[in-house]
Structures are given as structure tokens and as C-alpha cells.
N, C-alpha and C. Protein backbone atom coordinates (compact mmCIF):
# COMPACT_ATOMS: atom_id res chain seq x y z
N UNK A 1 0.85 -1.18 0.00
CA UNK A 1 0.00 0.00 0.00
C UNK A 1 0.89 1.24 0.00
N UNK A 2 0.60 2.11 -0.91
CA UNK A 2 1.66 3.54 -1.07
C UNK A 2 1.39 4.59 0.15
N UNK A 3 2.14 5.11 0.40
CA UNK A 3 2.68 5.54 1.38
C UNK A 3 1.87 7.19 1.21
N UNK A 4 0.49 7.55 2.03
CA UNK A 4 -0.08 8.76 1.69
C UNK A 4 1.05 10.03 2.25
N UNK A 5 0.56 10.96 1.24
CA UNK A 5 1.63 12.18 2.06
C UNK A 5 0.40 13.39 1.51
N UNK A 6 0.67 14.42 2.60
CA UNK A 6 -0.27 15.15 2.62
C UNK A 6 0.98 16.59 2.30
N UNK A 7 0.06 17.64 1.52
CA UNK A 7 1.23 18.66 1.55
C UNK A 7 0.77 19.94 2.58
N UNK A 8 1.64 20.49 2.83
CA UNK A 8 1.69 21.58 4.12
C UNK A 8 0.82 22.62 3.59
N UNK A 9 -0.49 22.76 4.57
CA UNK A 9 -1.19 23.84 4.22
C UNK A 9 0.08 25.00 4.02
N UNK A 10 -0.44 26.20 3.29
CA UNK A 10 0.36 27.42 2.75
C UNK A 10 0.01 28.50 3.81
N UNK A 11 -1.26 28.29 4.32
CA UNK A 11 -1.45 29.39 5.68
C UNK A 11 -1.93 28.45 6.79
N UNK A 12 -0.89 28.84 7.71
CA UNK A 12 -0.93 28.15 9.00
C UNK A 12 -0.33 28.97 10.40
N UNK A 13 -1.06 28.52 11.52
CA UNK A 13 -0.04 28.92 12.39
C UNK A 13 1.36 28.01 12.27
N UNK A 14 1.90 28.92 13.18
CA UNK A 14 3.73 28.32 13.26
C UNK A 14 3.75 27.12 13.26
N UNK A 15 3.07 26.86 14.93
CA UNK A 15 3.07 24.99 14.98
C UNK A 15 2.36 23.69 14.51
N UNK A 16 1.33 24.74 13.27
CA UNK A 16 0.61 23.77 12.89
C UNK A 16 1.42 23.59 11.42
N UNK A 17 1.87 24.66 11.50
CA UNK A 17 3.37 24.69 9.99
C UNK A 17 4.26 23.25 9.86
N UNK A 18 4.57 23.88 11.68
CA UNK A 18 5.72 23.23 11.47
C UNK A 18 5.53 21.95 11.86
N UNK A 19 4.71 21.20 12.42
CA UNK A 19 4.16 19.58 12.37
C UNK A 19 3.84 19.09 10.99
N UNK A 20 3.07 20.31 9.91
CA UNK A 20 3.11 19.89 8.34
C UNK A 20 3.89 19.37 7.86
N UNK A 21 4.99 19.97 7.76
CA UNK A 21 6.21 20.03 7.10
C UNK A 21 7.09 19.31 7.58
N UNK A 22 7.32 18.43 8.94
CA UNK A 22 7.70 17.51 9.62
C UNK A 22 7.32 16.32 8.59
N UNK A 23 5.64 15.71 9.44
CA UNK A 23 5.18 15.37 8.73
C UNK A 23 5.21 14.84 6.94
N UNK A 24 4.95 15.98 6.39
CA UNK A 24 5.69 15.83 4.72
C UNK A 24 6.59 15.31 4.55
N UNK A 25 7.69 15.20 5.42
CA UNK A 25 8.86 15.20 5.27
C UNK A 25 9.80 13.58 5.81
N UNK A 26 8.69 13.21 6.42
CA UNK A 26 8.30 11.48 7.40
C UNK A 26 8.21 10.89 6.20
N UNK A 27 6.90 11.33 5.40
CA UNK A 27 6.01 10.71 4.33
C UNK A 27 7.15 10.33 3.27
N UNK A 28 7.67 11.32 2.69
CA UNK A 28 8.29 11.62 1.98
C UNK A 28 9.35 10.05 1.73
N UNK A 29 10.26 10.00 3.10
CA UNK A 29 11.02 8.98 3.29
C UNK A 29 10.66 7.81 3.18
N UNK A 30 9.23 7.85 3.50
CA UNK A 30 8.41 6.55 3.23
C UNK A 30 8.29 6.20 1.79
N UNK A 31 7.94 7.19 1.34
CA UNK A 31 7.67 7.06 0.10
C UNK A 31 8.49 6.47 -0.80
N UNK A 32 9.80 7.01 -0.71
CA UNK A 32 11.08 6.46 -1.40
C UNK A 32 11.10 5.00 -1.40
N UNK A 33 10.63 4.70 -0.25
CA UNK A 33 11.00 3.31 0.23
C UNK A 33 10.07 2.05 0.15
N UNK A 34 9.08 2.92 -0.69
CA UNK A 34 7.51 1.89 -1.00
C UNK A 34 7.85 0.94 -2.25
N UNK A 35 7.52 -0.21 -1.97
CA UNK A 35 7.56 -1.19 -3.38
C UNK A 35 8.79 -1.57 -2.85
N UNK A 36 9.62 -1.48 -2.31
CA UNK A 36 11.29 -1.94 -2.88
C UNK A 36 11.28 -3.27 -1.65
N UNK A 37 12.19 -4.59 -2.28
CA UNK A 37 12.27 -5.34 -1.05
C UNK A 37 14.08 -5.18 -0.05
N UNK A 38 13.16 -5.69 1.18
CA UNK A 38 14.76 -5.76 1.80
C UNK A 38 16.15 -5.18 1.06
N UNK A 39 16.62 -6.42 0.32
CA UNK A 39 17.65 -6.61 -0.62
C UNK A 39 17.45 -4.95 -1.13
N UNK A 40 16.62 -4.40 -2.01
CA UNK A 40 16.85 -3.14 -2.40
C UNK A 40 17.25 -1.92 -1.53
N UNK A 41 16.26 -2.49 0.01
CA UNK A 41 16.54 -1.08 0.60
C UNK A 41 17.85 -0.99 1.29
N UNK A 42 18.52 -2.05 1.07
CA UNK A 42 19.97 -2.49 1.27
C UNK A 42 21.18 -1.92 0.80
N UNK A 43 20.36 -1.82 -0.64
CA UNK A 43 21.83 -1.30 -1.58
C UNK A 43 22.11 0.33 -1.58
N UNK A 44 23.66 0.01 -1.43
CA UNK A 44 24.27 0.76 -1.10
C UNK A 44 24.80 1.80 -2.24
N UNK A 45 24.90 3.23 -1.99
CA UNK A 45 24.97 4.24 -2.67
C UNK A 45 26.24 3.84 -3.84
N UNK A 46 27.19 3.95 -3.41
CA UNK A 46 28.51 3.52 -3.92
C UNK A 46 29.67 3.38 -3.08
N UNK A 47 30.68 2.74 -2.91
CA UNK A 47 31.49 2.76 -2.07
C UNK A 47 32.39 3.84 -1.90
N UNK A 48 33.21 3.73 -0.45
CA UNK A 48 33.00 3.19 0.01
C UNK A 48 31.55 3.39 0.99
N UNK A 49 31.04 3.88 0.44
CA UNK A 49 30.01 4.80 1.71
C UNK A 49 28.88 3.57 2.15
N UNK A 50 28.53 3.52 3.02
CA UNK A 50 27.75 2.29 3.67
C UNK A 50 26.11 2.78 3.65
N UNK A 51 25.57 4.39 2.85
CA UNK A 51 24.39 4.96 2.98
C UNK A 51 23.47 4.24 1.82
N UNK A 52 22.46 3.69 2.46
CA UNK A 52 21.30 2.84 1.94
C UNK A 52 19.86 3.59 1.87
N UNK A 53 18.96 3.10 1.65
CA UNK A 53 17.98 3.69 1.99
C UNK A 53 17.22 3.16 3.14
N UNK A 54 17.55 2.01 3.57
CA UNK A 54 17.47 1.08 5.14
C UNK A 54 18.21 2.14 5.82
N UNK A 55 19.50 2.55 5.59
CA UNK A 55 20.20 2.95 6.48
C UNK A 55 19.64 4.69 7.56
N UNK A 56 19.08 4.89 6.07
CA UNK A 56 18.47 6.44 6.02
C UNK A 56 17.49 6.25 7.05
N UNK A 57 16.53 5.34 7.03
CA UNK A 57 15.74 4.86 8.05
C UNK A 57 15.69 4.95 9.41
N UNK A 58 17.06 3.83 9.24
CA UNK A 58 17.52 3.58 11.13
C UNK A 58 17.84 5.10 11.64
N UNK A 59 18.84 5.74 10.72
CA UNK A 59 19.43 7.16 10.87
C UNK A 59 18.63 7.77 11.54
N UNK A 60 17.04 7.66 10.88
CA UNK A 60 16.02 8.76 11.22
C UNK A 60 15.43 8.59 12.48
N UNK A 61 15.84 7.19 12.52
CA UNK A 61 15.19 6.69 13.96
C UNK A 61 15.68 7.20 14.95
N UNK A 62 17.14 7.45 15.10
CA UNK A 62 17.99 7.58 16.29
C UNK A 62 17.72 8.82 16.25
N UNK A 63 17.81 9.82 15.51
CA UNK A 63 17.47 11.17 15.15
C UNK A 63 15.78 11.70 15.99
N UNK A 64 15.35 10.88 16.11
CA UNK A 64 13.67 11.37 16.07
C UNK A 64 13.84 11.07 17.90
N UNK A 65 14.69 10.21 17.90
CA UNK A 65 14.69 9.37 19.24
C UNK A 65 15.42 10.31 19.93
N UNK A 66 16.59 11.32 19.41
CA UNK A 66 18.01 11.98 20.36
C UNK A 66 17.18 13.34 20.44
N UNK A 67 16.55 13.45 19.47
CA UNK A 67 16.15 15.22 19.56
C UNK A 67 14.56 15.30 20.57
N UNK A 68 13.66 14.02 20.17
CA UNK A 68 12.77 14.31 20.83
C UNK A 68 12.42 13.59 22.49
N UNK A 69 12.95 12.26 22.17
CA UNK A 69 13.23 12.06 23.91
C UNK A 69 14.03 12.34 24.94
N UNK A 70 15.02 12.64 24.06
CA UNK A 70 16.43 13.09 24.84
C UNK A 70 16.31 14.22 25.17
N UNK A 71 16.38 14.75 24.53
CA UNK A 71 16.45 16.37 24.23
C UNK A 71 15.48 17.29 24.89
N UNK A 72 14.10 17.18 24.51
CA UNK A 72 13.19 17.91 25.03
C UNK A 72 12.28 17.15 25.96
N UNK A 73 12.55 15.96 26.16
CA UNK A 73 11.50 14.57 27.09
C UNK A 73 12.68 14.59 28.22
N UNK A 74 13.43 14.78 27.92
CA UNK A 74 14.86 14.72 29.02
C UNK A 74 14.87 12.90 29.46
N UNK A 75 14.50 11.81 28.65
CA UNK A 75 14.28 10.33 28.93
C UNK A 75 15.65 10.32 28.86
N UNK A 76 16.35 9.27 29.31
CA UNK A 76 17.49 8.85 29.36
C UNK A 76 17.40 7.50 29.35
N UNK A 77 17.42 7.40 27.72
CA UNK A 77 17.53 6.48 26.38
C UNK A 77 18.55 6.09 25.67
N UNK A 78 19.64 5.03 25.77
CA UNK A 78 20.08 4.21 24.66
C UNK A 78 19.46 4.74 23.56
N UNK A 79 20.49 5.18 22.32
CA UNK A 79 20.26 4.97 20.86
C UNK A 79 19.98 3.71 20.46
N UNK A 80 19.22 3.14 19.30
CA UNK A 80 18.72 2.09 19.57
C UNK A 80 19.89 1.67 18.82
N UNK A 81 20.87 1.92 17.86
CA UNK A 81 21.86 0.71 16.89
C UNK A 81 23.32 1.60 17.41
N UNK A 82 23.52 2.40 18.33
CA UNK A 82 24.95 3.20 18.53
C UNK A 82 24.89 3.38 20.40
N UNK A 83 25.71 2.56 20.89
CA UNK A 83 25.92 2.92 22.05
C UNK A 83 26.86 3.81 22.51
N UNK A 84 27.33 4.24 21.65
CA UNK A 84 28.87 5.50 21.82
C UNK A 84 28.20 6.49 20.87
N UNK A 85 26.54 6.81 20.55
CA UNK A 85 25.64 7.83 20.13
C UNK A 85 26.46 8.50 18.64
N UNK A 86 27.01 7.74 18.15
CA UNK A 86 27.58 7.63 16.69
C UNK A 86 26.12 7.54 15.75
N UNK A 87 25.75 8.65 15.10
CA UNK A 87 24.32 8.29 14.44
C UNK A 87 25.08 7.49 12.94
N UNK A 88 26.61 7.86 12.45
CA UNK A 88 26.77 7.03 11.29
C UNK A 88 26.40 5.24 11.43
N UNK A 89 26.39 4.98 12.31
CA UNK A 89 26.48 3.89 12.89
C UNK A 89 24.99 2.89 12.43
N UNK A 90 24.34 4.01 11.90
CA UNK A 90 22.80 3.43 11.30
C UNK A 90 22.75 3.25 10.46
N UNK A 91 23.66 4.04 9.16
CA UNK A 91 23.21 4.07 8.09
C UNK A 91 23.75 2.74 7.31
N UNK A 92 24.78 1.83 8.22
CA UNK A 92 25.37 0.46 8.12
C UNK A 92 24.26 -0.64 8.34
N UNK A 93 23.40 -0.98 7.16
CA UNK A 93 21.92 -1.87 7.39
C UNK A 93 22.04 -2.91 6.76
N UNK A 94 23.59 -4.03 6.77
CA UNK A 94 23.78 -4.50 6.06
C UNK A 94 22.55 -6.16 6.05
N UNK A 95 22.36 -6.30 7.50
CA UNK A 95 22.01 -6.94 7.69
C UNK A 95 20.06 -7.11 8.53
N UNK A 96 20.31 -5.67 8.01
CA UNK A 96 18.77 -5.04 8.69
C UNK A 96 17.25 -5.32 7.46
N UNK A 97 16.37 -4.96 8.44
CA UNK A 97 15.19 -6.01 7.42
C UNK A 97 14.10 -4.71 7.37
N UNK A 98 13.58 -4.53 6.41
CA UNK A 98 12.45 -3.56 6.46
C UNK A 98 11.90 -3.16 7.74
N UNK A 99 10.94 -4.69 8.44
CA UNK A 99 10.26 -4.62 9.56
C UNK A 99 10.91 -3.92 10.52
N UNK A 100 12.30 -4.53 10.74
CA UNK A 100 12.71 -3.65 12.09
C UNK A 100 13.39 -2.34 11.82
N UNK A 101 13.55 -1.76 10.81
CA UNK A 101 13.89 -0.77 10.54
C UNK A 101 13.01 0.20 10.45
N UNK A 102 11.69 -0.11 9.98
CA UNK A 102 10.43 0.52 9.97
C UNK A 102 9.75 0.90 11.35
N UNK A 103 9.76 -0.45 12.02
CA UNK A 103 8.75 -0.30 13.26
C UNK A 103 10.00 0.47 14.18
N UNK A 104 11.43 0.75 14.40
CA UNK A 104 11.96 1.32 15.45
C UNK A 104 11.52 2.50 14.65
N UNK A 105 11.26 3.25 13.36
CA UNK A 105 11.00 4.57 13.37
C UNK A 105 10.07 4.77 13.39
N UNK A 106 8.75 4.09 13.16
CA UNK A 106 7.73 4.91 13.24
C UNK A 106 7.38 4.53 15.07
N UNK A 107 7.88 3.70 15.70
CA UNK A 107 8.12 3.89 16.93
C UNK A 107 8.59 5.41 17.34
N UNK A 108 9.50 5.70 17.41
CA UNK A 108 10.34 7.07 17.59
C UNK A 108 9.41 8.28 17.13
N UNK A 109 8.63 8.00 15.61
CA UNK A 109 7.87 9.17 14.76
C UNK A 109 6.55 9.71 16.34
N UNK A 110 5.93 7.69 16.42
CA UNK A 110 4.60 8.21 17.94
C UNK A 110 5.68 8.63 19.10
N UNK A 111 6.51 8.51 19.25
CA UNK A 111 6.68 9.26 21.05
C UNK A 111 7.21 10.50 20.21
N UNK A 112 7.73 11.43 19.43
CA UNK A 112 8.21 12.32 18.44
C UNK A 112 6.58 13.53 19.10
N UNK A 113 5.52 12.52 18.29
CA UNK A 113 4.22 13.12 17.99
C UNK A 113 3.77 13.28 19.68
N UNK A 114 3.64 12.54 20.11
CA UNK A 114 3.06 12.82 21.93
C UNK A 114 3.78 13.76 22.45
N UNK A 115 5.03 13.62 21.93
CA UNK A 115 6.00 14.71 23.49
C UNK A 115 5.53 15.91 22.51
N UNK A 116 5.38 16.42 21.28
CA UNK A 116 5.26 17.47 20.48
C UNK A 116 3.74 18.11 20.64
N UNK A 117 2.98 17.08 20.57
CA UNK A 117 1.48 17.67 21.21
C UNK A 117 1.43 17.94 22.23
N UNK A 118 2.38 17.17 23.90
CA UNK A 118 2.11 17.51 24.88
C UNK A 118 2.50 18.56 25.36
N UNK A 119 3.72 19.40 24.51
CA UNK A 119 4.41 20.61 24.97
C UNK A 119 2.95 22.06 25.16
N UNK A 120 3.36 22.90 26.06
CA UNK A 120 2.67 23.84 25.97
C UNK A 120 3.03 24.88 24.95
N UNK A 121 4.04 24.75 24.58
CA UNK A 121 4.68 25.64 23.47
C UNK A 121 5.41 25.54 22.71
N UNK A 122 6.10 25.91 21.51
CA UNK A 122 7.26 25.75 20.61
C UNK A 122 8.52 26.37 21.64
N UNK A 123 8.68 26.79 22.77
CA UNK A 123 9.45 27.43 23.66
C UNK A 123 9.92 26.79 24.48
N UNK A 124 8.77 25.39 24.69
CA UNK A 124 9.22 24.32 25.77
C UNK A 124 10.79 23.73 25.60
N UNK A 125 11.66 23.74 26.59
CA UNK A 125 13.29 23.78 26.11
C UNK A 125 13.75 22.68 26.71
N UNK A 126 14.36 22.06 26.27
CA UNK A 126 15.35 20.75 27.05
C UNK A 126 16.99 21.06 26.21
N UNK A 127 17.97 20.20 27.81
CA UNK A 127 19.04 20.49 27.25
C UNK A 127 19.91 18.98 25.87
N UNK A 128 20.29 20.10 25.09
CA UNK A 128 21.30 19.89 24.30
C UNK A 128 22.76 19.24 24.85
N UNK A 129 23.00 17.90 25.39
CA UNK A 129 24.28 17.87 26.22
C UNK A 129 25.63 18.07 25.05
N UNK A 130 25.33 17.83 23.72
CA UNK A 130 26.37 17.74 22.27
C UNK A 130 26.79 19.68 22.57
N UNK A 131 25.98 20.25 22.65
CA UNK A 131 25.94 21.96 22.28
C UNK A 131 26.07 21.92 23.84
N UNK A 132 26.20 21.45 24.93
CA UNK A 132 25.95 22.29 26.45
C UNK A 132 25.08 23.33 26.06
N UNK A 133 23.94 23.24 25.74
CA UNK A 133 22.55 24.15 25.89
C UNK A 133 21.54 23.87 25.74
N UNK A 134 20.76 24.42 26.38
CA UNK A 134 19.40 24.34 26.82
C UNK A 134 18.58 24.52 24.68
N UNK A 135 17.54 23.92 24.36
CA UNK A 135 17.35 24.24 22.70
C UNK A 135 15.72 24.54 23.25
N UNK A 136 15.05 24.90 21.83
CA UNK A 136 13.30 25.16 22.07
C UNK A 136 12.94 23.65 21.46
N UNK A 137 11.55 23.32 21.39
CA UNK A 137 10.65 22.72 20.70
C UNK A 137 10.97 23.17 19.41
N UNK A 138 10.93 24.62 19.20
CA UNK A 138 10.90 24.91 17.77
C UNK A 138 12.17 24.80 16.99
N UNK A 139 13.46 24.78 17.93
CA UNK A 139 14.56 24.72 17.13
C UNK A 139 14.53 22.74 16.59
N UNK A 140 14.44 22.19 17.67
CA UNK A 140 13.97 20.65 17.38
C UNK A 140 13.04 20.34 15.99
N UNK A 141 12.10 20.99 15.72
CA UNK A 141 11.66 20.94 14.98
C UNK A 141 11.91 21.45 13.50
N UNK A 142 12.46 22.35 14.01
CA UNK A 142 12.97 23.02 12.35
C UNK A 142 14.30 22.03 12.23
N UNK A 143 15.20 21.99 12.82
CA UNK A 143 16.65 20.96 12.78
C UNK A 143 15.93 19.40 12.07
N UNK A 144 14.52 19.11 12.61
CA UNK A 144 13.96 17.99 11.83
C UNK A 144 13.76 18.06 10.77
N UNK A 145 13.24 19.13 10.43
CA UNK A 145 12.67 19.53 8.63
C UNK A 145 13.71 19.37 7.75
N UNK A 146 14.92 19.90 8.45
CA UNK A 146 16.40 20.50 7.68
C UNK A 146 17.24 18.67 7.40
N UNK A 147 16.46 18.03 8.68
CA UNK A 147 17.67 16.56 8.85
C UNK A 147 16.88 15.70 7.65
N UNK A 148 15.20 15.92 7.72
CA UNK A 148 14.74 15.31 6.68
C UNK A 148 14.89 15.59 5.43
N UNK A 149 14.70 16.51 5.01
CA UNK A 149 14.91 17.05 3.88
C UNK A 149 16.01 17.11 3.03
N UNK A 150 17.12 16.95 3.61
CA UNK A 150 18.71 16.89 3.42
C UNK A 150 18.56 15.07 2.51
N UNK A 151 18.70 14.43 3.61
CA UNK A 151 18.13 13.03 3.49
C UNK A 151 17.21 12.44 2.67
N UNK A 152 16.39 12.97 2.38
CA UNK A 152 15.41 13.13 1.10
C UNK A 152 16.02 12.69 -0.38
N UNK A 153 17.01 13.91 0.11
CA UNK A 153 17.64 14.46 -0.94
C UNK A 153 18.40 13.33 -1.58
N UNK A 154 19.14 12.58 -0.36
CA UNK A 154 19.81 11.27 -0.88
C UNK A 154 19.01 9.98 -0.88
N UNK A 155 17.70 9.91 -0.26
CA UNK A 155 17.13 8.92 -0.90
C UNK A 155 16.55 9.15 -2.03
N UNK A 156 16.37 10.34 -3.01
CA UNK A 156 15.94 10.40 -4.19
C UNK A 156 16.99 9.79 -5.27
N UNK A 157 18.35 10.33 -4.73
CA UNK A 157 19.65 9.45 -5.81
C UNK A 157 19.46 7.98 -5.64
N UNK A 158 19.09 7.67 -4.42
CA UNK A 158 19.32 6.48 -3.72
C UNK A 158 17.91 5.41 -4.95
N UNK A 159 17.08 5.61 -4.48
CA UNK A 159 15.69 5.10 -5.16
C UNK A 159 15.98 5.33 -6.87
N UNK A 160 16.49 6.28 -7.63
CA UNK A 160 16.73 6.35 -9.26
C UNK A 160 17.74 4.82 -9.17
N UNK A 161 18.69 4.91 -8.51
CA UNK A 161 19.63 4.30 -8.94
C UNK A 161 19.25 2.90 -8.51
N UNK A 162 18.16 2.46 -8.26
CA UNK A 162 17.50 1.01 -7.95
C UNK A 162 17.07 0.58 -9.16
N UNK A 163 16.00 1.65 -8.71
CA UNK A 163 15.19 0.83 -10.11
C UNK A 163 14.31 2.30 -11.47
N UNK A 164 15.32 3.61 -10.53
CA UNK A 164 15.33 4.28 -12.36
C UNK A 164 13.74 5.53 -11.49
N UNK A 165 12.88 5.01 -10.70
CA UNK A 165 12.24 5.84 -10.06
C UNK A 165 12.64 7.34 -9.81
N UNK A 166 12.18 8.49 -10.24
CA UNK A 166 12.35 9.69 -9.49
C UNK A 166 11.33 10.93 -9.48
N UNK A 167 11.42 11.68 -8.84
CA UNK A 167 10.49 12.60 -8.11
C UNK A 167 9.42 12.35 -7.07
N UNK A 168 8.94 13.67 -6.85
CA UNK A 168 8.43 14.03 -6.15
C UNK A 168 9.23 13.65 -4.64
């Protein structure tokens, strides 16, 4: 089943913006990654680089997991594939399978979405221990748009060079 993506209303408040465009940007990754099996979402960009479109995945996972539980949930959480919090450390899926690559992120995407609805504000702040500083909700959130979108970017090379697929 293809992967729905909705596009970011054009007038919005801030935080209903910026959950859009999050959002879009979730989809998006999904999208790349619809139709293809295991074995495809496996293969690797070119050497030596170990970036897959599995890998992009796990990446996003630890990502969704460091900025939103860590960070602004203040949980004190294990990365789920880097215990020395190395996020390259994901994008190595040599042996990783759709399922569990899928369910640890859209795991990460629902606690992402709860701690983001439960905040009272885009202001709500947790500390940054990488930066020694305190960050907002909203910087978390825009740093998401920027981490997805980047990433996007290389699962679009990533997905042509499978099977010839591109856009959107």
C-alpha cells in the first residue's frame, strides 16, 4: 500500500506549519521506500560509503529518538543501533530487514508526535548535552525539517539508482 503524504497547508499557524512540514517530510522517506524489497533497501549508494535507503531509516530513527526524547523529554535512552551515540552507525543496514527498521522509526515518529502535542509551546526547552545548551521545541523541529529534507535528498539518488524511479 503507497505511502499517503499530505502537503503543508500554505497558511498556518507556526506549529501547525511546522508539524506539516515535519510530517511531509516522514512521508516523503516513506515514500522512497515503497515497493522496494529488503535486498533493495539495502543497496548501497557507492562505495566506500555504507548509505542505503534502510540505512536512512535507522538514521532517522535515532534522530527522532536523540532530539525528541532526549532532548526535550529529558528520557534517558540508549540509541537504539549506537551505544557511543555515533548516528553514522545506522546508516550500516547491512544486515537489517524492512520490519525492524520501519517499526523502530515509526516507533520514535509516535513518542516524536506525543512529546510534540504535549508541549505547551514551541518554547518548551530541554538540554542539548552535544551543544551544552538548553534548545526550544521549535529549534527541534525546524533541525527535523532540515535533517529530513537533506536526506530526502539522498534517498531520491538512492531510489533512481534502484530501479530508475524519481520525483516528487
Amino acid at each position: 500500500m503507497p505511502t499517503e503524504r499530505i502537503g503543508p497547508p500554505l497558511t498556518a499557524g507556526e506549529r501547525e506549519m511546522l508539524r506539516a512540514f515535519l510530517d511531509y517530510h516522514r512521508a516523503t522517506l516513506a515514500m522512497k521506500c515503497d515497493g522496494l524489497s529488503d535486498e533493495d533497501l539495502r543497496r548501497r549508494s557507492m562505495p566506500p560509503s555504507t548509505l542505503s535507503l534502510l540505512g536512512l531509516v535507522r538514521h532517522m530513527a535515532e534522530v527522532e529518538r536523540t532530539w525528541f526524547r532526549r532532548v526535550i523529554n529529558g528520557e534517558d535512552v540508549p540509541l537504539v543501533w549506537s551505544q557511543e551515540g555515533d548516528f553514522q552507525v545506522a546508516y550500516d543496514a547491512n544486515a537489517a530487514t524492512r520490519s525492524e527498521a520501519f517499526d523502530a522509526w515509526q516507533r520514535e515518529v509516535v513518542h516524536a508526535r506525543r512529546i510534540e502535542q504535549g508541549a505547551e509551546s514551541l518554547d518548551v526547552a530541554g538540554h542539548q548535552p552535544k551543544w551544552g545548551e538548553d534548545v526550544s521545541l521549535r529549534l527541534v523541529m525546524l533541525h527535523l525539517i532540515h535533517e529530513y529534507a537533506r536526506h530526502n535528498g539522498h534517498a531520491d539518488f538512492l531510489r533512481e539508482g534502484i530501479d530508475g524511479t524519481v520525483g516528487a
